[in-house]
N, C-alpha and C. Protein backbone atom coordinates (compact mmCIF):
# COMPACT_ATOMS: atom_id res chain seq x y z
N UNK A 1 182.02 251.25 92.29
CA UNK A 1 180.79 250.48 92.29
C UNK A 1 179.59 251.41 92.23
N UNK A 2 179.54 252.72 93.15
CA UNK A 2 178.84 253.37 93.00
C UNK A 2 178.12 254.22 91.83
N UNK A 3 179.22 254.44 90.92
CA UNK A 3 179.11 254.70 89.60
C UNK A 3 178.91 253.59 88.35
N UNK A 4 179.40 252.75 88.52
CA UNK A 4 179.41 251.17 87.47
C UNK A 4 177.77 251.22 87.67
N UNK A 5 176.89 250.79 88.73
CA UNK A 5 175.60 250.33 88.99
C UNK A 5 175.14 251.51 87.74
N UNK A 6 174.56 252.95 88.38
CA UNK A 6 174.06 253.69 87.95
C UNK A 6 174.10 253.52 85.86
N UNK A 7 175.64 253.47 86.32
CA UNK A 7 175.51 253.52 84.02
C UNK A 7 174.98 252.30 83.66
N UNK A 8 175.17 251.16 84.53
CA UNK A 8 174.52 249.97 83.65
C UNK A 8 173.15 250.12 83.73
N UNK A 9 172.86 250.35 84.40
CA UNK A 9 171.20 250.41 84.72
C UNK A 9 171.02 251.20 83.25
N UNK A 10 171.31 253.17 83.56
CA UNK A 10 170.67 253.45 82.60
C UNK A 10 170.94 252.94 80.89
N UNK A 11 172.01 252.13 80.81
CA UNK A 11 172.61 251.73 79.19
C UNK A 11 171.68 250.20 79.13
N UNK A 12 171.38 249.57 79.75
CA UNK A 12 170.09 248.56 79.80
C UNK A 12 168.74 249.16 78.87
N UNK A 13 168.74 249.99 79.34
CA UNK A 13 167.26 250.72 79.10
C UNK A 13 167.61 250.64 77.44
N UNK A 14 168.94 251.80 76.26
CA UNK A 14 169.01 251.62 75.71
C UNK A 14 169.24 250.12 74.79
N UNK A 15 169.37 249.44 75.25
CA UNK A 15 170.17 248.53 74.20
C UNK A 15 168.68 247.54 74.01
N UNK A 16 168.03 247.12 73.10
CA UNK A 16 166.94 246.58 73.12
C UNK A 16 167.31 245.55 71.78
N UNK A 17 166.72 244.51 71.82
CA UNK A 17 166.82 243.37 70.80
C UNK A 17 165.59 242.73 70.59
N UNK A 18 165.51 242.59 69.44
CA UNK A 18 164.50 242.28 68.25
C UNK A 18 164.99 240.83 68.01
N UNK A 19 163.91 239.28 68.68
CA UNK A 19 163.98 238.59 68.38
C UNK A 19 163.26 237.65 67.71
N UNK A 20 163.64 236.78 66.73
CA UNK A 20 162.51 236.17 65.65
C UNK A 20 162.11 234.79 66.70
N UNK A 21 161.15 234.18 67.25
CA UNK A 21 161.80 233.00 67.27
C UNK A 21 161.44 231.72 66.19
N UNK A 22 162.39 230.85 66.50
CA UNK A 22 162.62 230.11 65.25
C UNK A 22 162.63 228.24 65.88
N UNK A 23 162.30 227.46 65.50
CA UNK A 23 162.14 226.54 65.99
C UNK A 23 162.76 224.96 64.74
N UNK A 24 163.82 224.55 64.90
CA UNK A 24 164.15 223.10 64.36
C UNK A 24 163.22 222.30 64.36
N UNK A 25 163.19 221.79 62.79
CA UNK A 25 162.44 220.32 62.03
C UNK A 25 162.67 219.33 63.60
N UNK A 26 161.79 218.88 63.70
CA UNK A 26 162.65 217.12 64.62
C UNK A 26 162.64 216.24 63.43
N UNK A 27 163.03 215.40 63.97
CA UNK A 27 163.23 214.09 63.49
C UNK A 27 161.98 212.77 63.41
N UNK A 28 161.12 213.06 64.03
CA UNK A 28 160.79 212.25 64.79
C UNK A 28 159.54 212.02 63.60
N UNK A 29 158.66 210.97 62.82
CA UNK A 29 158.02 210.29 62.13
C UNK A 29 156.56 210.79 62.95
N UNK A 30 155.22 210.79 61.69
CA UNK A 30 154.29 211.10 62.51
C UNK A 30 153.86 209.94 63.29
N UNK A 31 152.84 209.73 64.24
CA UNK A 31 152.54 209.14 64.72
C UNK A 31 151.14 207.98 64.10
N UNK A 32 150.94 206.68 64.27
CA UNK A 32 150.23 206.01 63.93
C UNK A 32 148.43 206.49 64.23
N UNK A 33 148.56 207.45 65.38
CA UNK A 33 147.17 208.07 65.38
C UNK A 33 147.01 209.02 64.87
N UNK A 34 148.20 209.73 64.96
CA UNK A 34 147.74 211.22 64.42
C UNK A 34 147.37 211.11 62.63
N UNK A 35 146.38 212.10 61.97
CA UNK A 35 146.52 211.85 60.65
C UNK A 35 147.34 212.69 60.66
N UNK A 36 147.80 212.64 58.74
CA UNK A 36 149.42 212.94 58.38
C UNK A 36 148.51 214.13 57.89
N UNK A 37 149.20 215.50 57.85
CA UNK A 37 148.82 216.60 57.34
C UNK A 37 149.91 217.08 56.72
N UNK A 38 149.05 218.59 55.73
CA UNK A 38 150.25 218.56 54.44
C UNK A 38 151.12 219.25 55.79
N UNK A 39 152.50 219.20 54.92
CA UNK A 39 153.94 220.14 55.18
C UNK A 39 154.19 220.96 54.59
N UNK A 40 154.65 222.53 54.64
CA UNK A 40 154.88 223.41 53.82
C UNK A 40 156.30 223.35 53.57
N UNK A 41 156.82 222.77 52.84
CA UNK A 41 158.70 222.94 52.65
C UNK A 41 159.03 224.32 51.27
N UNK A 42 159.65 225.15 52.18
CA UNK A 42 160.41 226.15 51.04
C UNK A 42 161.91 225.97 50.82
N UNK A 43 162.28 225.17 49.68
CA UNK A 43 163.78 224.98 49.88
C UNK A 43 164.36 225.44 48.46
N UNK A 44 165.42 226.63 49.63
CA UNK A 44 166.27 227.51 49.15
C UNK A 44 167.28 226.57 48.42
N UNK A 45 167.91 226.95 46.82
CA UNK A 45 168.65 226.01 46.35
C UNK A 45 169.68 227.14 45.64
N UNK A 46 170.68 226.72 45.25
CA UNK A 46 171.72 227.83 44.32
C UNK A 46 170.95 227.89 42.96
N UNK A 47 170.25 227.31 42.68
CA UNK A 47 169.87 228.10 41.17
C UNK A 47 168.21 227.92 41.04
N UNK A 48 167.23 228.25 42.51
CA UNK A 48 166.35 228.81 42.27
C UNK A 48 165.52 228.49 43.77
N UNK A 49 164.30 228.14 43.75
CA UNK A 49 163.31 228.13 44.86
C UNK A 49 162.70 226.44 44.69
N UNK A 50 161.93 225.79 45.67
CA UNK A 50 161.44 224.51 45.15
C UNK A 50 160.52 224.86 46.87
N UNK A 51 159.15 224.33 46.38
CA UNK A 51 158.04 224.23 47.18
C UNK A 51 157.61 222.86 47.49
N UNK A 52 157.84 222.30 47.73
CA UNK A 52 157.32 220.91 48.97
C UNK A 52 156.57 220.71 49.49
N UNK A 53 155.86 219.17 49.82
CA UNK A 53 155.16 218.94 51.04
C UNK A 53 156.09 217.45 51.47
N UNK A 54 156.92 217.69 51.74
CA UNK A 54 157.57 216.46 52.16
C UNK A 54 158.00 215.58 51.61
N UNK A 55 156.96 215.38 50.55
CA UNK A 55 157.37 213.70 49.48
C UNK A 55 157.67 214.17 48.30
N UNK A 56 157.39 215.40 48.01
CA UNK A 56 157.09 215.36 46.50
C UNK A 56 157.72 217.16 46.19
N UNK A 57 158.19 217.27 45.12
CA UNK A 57 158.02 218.96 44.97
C UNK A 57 156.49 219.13 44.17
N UNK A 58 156.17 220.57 44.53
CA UNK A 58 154.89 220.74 44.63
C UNK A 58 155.53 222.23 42.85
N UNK A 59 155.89 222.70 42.79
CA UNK A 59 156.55 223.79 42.39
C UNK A 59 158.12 224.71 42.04
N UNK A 60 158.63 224.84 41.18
CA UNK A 60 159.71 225.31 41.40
C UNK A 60 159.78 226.57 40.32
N UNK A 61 160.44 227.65 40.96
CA UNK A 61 160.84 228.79 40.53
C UNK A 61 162.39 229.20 40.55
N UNK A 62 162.71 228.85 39.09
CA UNK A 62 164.10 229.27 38.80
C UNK A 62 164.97 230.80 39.13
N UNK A 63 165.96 231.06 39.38
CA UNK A 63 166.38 232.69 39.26
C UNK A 63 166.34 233.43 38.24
N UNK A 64 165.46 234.79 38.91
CA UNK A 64 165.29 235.45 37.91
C UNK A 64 167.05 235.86 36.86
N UNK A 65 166.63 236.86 35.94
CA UNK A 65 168.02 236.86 35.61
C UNK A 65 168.52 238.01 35.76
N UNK A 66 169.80 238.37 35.58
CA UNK A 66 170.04 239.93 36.09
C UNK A 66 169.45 240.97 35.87
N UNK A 67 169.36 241.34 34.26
CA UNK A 67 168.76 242.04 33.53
C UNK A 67 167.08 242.24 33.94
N UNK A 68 166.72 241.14 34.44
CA UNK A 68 164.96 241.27 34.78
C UNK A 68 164.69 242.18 36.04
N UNK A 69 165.99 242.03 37.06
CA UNK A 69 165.48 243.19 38.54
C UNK A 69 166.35 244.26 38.14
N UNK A 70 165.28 245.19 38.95
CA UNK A 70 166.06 246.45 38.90
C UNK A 70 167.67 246.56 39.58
N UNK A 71 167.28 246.62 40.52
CA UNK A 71 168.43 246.83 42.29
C UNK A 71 169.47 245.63 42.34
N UNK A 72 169.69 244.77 41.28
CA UNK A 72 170.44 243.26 41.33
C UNK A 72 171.69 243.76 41.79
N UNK A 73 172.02 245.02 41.90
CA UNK A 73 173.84 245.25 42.39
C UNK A 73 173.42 246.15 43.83
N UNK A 74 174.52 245.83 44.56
CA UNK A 74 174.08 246.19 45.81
C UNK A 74 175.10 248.16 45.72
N UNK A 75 175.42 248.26 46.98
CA UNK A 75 176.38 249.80 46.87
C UNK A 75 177.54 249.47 46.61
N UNK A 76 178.25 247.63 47.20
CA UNK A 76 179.44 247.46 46.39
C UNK A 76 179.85 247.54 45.36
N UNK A 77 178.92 247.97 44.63
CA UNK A 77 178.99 246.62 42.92
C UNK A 77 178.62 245.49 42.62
N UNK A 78 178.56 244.39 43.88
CA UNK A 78 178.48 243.53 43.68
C UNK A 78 176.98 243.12 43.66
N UNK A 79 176.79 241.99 42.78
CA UNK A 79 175.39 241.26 42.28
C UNK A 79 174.33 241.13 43.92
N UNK A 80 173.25 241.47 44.18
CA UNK A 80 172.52 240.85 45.21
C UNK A 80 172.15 240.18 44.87
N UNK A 81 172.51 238.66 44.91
CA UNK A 81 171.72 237.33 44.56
C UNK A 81 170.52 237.27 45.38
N UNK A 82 170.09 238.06 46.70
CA UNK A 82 168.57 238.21 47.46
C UNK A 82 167.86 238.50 46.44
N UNK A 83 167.79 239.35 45.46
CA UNK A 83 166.89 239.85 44.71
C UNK A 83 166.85 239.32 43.50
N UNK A 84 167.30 238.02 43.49
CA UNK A 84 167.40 237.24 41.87
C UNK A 84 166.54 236.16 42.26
N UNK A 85 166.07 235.64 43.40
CA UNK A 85 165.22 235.02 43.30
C UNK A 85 163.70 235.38 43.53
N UNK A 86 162.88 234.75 43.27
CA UNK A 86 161.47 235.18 42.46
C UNK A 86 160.53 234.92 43.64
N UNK A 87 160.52 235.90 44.65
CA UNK A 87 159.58 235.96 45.80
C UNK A 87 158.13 236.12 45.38
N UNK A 88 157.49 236.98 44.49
CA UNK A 88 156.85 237.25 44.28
C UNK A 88 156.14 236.03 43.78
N UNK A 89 156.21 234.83 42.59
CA UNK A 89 156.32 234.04 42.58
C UNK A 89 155.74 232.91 43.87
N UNK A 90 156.54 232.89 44.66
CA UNK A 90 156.78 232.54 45.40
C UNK A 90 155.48 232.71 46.71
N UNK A 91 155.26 234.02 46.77
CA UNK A 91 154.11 234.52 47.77
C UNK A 91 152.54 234.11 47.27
N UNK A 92 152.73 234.49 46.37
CA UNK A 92 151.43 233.86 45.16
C UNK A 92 151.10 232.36 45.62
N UNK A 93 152.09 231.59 45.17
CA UNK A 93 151.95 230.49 45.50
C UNK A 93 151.07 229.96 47.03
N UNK A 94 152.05 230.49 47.73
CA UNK A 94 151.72 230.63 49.38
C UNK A 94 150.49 230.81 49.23
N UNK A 95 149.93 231.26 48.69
CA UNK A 95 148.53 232.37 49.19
C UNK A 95 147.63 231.37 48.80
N UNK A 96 148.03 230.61 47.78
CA UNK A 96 147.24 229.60 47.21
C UNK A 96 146.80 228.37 48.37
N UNK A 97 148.01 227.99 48.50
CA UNK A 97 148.35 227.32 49.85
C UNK A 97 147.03 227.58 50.77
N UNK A 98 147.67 228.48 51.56
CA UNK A 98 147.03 229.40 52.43
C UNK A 98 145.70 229.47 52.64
N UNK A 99 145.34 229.24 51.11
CA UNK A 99 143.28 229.49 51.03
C UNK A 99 142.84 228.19 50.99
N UNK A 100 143.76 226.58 50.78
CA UNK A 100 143.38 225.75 50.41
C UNK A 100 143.23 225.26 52.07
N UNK A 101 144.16 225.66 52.63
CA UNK A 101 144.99 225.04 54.66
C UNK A 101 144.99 226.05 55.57
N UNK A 102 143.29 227.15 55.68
CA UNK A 102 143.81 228.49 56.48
C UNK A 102 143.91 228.14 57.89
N UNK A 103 143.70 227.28 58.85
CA UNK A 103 144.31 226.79 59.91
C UNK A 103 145.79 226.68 59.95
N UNK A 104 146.39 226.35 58.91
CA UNK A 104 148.02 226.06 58.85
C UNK A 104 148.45 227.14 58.40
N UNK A 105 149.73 227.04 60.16
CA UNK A 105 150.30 228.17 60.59
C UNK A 105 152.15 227.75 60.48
N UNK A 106 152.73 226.74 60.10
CA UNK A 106 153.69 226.18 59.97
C UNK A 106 154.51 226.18 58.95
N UNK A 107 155.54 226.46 58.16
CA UNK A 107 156.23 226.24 57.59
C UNK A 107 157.53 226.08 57.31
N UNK A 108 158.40 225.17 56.66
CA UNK A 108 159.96 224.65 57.00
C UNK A 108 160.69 225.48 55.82
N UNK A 109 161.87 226.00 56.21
CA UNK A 109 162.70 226.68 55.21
C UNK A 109 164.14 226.09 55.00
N UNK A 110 164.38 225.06 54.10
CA UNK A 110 165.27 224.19 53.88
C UNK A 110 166.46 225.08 53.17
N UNK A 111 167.63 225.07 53.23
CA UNK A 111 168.80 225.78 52.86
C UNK A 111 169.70 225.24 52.50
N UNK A 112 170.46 224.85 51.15
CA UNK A 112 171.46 224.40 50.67
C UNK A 112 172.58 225.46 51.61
N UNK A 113 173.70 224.79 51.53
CA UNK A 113 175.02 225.33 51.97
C UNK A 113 175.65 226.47 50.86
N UNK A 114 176.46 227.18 51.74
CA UNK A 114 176.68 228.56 50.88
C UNK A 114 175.71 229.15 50.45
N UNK A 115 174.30 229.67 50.75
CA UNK A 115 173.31 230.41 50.29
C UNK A 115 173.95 231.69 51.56
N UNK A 116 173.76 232.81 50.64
CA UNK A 116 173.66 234.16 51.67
C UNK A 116 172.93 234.49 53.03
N UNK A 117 173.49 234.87 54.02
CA UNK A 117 171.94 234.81 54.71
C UNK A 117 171.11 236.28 54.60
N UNK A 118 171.53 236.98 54.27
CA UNK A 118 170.20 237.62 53.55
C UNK A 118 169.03 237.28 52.65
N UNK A 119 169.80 236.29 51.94
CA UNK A 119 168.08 235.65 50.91
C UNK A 119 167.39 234.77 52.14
N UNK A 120 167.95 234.17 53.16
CA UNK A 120 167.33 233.73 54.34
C UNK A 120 166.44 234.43 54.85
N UNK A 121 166.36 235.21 55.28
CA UNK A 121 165.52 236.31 55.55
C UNK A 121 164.75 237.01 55.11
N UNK A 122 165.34 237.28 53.49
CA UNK A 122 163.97 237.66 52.53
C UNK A 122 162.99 236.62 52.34
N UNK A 123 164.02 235.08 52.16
CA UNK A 123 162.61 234.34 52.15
C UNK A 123 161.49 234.08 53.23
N UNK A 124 162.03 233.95 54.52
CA UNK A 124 161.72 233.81 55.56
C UNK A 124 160.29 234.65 55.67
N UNK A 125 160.97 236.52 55.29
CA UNK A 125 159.83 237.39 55.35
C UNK A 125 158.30 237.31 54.25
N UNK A 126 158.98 236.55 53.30
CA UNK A 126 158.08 235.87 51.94
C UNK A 126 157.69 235.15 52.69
N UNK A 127 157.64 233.95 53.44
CA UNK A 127 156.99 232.87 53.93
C UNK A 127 156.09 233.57 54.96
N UNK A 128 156.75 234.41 56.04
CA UNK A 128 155.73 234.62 56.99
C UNK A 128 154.36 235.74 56.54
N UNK A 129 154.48 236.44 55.78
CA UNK A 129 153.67 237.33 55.09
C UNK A 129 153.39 237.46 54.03
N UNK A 130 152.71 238.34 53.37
CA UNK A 130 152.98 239.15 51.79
C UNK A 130 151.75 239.99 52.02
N UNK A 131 151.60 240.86 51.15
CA UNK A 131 150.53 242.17 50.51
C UNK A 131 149.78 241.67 49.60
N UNK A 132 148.33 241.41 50.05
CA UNK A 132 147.23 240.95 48.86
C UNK A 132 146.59 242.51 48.32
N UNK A 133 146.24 242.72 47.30
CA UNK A 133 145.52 243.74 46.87
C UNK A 133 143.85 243.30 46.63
N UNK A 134 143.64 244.28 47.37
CA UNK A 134 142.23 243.65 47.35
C UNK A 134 141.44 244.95 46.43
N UNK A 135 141.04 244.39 45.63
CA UNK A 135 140.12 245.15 44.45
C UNK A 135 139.07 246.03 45.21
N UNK A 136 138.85 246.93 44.48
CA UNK A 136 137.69 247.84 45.37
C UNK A 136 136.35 247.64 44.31
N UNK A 137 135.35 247.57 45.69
CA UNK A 137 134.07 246.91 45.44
C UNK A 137 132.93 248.28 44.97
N UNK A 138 133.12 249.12 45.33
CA UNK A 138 132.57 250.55 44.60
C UNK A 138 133.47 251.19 43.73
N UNK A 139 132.12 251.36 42.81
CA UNK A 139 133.17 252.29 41.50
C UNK A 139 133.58 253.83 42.33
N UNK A 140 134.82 254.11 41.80
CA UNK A 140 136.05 255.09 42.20
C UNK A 140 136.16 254.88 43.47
N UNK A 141 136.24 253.91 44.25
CA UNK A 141 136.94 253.73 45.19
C UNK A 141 138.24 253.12 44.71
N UNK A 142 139.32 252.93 45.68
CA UNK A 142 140.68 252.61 44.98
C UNK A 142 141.10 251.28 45.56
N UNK A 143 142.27 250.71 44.67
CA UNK A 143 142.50 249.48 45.13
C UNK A 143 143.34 249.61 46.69
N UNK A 144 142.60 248.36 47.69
CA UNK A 144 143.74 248.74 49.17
C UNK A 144 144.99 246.87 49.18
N UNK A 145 145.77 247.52 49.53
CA UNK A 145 147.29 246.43 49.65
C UNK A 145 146.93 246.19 51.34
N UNK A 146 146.47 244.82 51.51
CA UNK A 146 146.37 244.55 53.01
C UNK A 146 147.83 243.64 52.90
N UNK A 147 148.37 243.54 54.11
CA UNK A 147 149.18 242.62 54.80
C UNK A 147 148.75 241.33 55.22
N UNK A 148 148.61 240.14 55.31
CA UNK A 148 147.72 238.79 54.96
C UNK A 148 149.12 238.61 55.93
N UNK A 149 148.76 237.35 56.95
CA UNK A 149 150.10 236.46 57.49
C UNK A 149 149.31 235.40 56.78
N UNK A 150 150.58 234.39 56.27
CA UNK A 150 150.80 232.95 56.02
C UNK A 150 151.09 231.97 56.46
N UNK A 151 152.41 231.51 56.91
CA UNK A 151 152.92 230.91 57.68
C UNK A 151 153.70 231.27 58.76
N UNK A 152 153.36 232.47 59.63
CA UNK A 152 154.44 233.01 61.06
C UNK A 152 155.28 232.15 61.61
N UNK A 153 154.79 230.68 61.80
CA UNK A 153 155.88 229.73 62.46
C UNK A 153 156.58 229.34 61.75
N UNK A 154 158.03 229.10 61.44
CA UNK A 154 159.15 229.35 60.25
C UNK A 154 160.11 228.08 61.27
N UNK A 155 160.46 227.38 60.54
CA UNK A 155 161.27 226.59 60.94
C UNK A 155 162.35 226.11 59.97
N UNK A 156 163.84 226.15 60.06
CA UNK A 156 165.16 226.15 59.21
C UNK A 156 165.76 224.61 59.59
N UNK A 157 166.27 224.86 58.44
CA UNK A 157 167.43 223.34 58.25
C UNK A 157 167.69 223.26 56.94
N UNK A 158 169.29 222.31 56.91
CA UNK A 158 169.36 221.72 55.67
C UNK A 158 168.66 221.16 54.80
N UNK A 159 168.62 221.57 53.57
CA UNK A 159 168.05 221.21 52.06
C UNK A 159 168.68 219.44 51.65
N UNK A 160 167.53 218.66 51.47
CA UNK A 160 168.79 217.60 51.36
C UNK A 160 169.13 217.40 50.12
């Protein structure tokens, strides 16, 4: 016992975890007082991206094709389908979003079945951020890449 205490203590110290948190759609209909505000839906599909506000698609971006990314094979050999779909695309969009609703901090990430969960996560990181370049306003000054958040609150579920 005397020895057990001591190592757990100090192996505590090492072991540290990095958590996202993440929060489920409800179910639940808006309310008769509240007004209805837009929804951001990003839903992940097997053969591309589709942008939402609940009722309607707003946008859709097909997969790129192999030949168009560089890195499309991972160290297996095998294809990274993460990098076949069109984030970039995708962030643009957002940003648009973003300047139209800059109070709105929310967005839902809908997922067909059998998607990787790595493109989960790339999209995820597409939804909560991206890099705007912001033009420089004196001549020979240079262009600067800021980090912009979009939607930080990320919420998952099935694609229907």
């Amino acid at each position: 016992m005397v020895v057990l205490v001591p190592f757990l203590l100090i192996t505590a110290v090492f072991s540290r975890i990095t958590i996202l948190e993440l929060s489920l759609p409800t179910g639940e209909g808006a309310s008769d007082n509240k007004k209805q505000q837009l929804s951001v839906e990003v839903i992940v599909r097997q053969k591309g991206l589709e942008i939402g506000n609940g009722k309607q698609v707003l946008a859709r971006f097909p997969l790129l094709k192999q030949e168009e990314v560089e890195d499309s094979v991972d160290d297996e050999g095998k294809v990274d389908v993460s990098r076949l779909y069109d984030l970039k695309r995708l962030s643009e969009y957002l940003v648009k979003i973003k300047g139209k609703y800059p109070s709105k901090t929310d967005a839902i990430v809908l997922m067909e079945a059998d998607i990787e969960y790595r493109v989960l996560i790339r999209i995820m990181d597409a939804v909560r951020s991206t890099f705007v370049r912001q033009e420089a306003t004196t001549e020979g000054a240079a262009d600067v890449l800021q980090q912009v958040a979009l939607f930080p609150d990320i919420s998952i579920g099935d694609a229907p």
